[in-house]
C-alpha atoms as a PDB file:
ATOM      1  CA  UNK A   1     -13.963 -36.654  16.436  1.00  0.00           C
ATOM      2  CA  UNK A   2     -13.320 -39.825  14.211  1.00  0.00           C
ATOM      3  CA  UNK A   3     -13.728 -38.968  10.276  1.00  0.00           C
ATOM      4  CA  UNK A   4     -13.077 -40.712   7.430  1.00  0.00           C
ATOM      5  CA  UNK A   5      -9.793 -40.609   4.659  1.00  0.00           C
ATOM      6  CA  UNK A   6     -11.475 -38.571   2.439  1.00  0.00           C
ATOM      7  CA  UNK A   7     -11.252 -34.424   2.047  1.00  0.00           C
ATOM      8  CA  UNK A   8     -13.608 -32.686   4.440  1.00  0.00           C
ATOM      9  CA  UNK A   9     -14.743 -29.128   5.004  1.00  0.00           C
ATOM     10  CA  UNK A  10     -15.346 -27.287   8.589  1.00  0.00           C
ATOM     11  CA  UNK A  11     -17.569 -24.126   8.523  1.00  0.00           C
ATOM     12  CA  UNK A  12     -17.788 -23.104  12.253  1.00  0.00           C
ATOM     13  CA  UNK A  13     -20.896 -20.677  11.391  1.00  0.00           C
ATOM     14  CA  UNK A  14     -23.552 -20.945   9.073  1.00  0.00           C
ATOM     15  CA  UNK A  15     -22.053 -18.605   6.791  1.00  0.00           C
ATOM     16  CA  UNK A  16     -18.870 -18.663   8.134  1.00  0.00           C
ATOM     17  CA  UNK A  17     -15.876 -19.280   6.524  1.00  0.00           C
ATOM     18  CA  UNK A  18     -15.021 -23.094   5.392  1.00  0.00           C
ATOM     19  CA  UNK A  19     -11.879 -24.929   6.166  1.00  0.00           C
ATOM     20  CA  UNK A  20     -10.982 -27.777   4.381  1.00  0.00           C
ATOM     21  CA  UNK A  21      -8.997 -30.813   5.837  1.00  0.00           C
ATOM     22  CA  UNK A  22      -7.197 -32.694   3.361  1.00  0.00           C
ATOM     23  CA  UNK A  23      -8.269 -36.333   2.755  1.00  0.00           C
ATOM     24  CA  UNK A  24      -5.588 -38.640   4.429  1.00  0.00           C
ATOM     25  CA  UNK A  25      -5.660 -40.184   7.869  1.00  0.00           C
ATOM     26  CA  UNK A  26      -3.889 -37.890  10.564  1.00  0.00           C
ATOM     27  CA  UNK A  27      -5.349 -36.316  13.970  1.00  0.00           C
ATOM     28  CA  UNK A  28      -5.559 -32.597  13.902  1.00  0.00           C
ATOM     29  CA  UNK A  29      -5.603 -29.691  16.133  1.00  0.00           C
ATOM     30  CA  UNK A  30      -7.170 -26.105  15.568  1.00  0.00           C
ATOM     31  CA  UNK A  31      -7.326 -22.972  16.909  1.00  0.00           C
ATOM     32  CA  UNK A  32     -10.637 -20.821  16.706  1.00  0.00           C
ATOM     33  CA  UNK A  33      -9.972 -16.989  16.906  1.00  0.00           C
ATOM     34  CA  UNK A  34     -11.347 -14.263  15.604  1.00  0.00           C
ATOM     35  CA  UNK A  35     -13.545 -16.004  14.094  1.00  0.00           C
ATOM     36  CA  UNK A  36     -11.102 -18.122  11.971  1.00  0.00           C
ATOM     37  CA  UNK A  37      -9.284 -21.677  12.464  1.00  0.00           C
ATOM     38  CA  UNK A  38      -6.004 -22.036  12.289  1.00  0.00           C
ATOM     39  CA  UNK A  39      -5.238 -25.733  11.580  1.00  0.00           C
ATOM     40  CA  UNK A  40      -2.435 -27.816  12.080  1.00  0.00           C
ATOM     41  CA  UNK A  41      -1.622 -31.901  12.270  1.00  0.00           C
ATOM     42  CA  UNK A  42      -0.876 -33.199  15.502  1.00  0.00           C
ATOM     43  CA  UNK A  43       2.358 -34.542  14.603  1.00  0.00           C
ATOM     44  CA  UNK A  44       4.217 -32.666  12.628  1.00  0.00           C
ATOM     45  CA  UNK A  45       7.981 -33.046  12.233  1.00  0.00           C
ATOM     46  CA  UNK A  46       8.505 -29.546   9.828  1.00  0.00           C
ATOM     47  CA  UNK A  47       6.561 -27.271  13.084  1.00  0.00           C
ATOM     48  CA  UNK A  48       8.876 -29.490  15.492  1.00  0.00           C
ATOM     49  CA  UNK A  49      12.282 -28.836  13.804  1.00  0.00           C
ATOM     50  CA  UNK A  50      10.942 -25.300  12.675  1.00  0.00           C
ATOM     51  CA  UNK A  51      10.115 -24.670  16.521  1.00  0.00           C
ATOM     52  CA  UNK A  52      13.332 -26.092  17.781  1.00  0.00           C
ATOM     53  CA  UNK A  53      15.140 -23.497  15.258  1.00  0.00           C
ATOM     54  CA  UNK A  54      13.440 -20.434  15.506  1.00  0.00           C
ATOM     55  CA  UNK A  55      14.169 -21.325  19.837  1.00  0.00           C
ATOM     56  CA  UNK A  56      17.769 -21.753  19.726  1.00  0.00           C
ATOM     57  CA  UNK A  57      17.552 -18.364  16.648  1.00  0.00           C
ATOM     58  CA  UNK A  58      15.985 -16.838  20.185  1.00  0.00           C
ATOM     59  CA  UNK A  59      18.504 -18.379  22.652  1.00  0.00           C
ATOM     60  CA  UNK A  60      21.136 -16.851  20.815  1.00  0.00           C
ATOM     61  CA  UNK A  61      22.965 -13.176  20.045  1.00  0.00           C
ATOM     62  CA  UNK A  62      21.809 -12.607  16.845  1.00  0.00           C
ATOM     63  CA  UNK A  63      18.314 -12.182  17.835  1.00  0.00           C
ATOM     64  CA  UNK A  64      18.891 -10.038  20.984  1.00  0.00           C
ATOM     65  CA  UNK A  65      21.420  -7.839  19.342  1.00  0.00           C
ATOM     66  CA  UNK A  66      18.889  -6.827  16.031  1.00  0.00           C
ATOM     67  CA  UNK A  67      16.234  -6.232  19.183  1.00  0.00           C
ATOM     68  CA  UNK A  68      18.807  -3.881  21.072  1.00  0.00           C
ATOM     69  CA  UNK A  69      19.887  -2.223  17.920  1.00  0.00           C
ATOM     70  CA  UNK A  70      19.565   1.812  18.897  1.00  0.00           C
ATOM     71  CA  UNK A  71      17.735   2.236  15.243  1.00  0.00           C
ATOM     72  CA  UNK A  72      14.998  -0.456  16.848  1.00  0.00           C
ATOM     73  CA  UNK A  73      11.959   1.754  17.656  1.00  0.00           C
ATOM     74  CA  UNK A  74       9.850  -0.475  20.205  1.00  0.00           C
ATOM     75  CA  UNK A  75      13.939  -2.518  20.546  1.00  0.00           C
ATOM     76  CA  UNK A  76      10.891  -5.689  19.614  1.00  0.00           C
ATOM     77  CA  UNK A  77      11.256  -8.255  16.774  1.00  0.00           C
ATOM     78  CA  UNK A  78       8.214  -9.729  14.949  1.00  0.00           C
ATOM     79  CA  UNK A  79       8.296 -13.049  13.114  1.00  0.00           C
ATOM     80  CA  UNK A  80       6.338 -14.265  10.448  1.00  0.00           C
ATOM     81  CA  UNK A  81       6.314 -17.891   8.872  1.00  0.00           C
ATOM     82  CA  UNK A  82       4.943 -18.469   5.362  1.00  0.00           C
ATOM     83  CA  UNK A  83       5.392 -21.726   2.397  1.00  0.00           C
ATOM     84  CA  UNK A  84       8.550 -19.982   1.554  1.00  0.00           C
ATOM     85  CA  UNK A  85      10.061 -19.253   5.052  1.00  0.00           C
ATOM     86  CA  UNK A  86      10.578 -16.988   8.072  1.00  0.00           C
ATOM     87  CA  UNK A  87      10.791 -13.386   8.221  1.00  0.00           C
ATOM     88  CA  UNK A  88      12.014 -11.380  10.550  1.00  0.00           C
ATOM     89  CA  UNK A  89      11.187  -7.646  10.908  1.00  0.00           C
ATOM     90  CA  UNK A  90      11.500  -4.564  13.201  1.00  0.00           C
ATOM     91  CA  UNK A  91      10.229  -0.988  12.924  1.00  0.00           C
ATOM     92  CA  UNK A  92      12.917   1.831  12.800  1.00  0.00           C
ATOM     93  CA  UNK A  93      13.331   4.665  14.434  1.00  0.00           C
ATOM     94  CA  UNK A  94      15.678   6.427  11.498  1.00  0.00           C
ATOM     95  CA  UNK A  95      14.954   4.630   7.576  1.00  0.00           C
ATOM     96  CA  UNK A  96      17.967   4.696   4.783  1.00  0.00           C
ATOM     97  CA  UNK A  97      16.990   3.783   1.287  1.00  0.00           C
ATOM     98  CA  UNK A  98      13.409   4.198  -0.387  1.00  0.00           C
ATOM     99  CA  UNK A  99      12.414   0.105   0.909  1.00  0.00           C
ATOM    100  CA  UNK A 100      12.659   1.066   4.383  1.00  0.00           C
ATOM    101  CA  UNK A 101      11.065   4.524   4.054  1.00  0.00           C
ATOM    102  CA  UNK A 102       8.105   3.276   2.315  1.00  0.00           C
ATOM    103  CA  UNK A 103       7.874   0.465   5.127  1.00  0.00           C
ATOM    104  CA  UNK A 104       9.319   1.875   8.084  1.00  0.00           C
ATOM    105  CA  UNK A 105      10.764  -1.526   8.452  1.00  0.00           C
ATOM    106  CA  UNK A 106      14.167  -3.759   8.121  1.00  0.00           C
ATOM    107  CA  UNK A 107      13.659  -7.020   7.582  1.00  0.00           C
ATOM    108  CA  UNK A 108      15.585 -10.550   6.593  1.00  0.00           C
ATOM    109  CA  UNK A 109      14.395 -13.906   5.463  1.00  0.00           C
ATOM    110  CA  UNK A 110      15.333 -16.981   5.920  1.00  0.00           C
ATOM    111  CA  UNK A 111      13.900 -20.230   2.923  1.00  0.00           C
ATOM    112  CA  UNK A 112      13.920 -23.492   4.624  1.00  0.00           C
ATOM    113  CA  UNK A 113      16.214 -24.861   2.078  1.00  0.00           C
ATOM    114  CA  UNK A 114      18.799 -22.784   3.769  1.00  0.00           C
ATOM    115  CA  UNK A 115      17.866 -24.519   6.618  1.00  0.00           C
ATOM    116  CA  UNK A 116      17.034 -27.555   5.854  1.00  0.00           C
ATOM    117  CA  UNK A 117      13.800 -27.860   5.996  1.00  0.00           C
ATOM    118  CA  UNK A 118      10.652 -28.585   3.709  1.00  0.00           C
ATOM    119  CA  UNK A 119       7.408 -28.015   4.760  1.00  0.00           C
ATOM    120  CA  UNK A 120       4.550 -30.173   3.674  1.00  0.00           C
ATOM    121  CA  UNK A 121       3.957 -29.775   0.460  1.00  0.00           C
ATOM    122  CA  UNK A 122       0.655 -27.564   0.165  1.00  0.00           C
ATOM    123  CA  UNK A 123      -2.046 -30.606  -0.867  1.00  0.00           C
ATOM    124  CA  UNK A 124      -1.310 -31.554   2.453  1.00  0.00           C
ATOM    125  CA  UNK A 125      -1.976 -28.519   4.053  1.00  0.00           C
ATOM    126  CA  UNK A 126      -5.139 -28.288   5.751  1.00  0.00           C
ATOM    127  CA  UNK A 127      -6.718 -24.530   5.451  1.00  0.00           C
ATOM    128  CA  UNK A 128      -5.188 -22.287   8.026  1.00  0.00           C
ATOM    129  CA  UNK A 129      -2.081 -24.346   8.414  1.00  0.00           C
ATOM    130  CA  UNK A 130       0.729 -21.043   8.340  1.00  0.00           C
ATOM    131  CA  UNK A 131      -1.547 -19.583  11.039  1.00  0.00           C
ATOM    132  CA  UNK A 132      -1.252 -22.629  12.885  1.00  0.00           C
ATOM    133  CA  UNK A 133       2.185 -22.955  12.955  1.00  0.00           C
ATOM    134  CA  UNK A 134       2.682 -19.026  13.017  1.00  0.00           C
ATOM    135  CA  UNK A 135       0.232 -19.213  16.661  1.00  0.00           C
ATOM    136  CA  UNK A 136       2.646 -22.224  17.427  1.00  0.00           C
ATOM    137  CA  UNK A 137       5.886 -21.161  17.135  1.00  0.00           C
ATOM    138  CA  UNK A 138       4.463 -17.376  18.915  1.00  0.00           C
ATOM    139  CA  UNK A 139       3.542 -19.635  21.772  1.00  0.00           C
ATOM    140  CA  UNK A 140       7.062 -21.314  22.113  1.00  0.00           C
ATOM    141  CA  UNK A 141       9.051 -18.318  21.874  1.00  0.00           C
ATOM    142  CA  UNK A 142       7.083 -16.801  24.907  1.00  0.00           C
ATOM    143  CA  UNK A 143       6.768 -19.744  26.823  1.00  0.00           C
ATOM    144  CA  UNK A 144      10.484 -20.780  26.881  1.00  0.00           C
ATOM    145  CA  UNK A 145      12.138 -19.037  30.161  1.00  0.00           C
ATOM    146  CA  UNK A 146      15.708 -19.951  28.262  1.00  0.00           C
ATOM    147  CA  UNK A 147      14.705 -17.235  25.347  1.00  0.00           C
ATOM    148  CA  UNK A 148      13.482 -14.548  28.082  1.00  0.00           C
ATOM    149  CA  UNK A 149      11.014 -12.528  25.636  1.00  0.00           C
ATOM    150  CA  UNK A 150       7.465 -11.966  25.846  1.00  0.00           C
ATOM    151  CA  UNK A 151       5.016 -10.510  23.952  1.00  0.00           C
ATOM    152  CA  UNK A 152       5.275  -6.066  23.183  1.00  0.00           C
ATOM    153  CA  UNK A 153       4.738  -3.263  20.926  1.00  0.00           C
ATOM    154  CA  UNK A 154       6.502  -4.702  17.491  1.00  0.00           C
ATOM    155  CA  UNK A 155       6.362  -8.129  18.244  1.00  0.00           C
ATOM    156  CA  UNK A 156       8.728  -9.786  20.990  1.00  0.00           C
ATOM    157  CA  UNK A 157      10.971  -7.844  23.289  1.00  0.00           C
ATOM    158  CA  UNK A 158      12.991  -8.939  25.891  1.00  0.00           C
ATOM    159  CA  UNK A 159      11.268 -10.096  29.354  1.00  0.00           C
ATOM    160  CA  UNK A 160      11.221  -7.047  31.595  1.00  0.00           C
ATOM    161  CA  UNK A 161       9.466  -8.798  34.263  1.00  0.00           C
ATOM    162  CA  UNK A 162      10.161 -12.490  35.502  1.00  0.00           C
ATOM    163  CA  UNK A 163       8.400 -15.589  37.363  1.00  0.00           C
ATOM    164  CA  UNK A 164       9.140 -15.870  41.027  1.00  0.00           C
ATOM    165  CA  UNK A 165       8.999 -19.211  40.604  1.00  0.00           C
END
């Protein structure tokens, strides 16, 4: 759909909930679930080097050792993306320590300056962009046969059953 430079606003029910697309000239895509969109630009060089990280974070030890860890209840990692960076979490099956007994939960965060990265800076964010790149960078972890995890109970745990082709 062509549209103009200037700011718009998607509702995608009468009284449903309005998304706005910042003005500027880029192509978008979107995501409609649950009644939401999740909204992202088309080319986006922070979700492509954030998405080549978080894959070779996969392809590595550190990840499949924290999922293996015998104090890993579901042995599954969830990630979450946000403006400040990425989290990653797992439930426990034993807690130390007040934090993890109130949430059950270890976590640890990585900022993107530790990375080197900076996201766009939030003007430029069309509404629903860290769902966007959250549902992106979900869909790369599980479609890349070099990390070998899909989809379980507390996020991602390592693929238990494989292509045949």
């Amino acid at each position: 759909m062509d549209m103009s430079d200037s700011s718009h606003t998607l509702k995608h029910a009468p009284l449903g909930i309005k998304s706005v697309i910042p003005e500027g000239r880029k192509d978008y895509e979107a995501y409609y679930f649950n009644h939401s969109l999740s909204i992202g630009s088309a080319r986006d060089p922070f979700r492509d080097e954030l998405t080549n990280f978080v894959i070779d974070m996969f392809r590595g030890q550190g990840i499949k050792e924290r999922v293996s860890d015998p104090n890993n209840q579901y042995n599954s990692i969830q990630i979450k993306v946000s403006q400040e960076g990425i989290r990653f979490s797992w439930y426990l099956s034993r807690t130390r320590g007040i934090r993890q007994w109130m949430t059950g939960e270890e976590e640890e965060k990585i900022a993107y300056y530790q990375i080197g990265l900076t996201p766009l800076p939030r003007e430029k964010q069309p509404d629903g962009y860290w769902e966007y790149i959250q549902l992106w960078i979900e869909n790369a972890i599980e479609s890349n046969e070099d990390v070998n995890m899909e989809r379980s109970i507390g996020g991602f745990a390592i693929r238990k059953s494989h292509k045949l082709y």
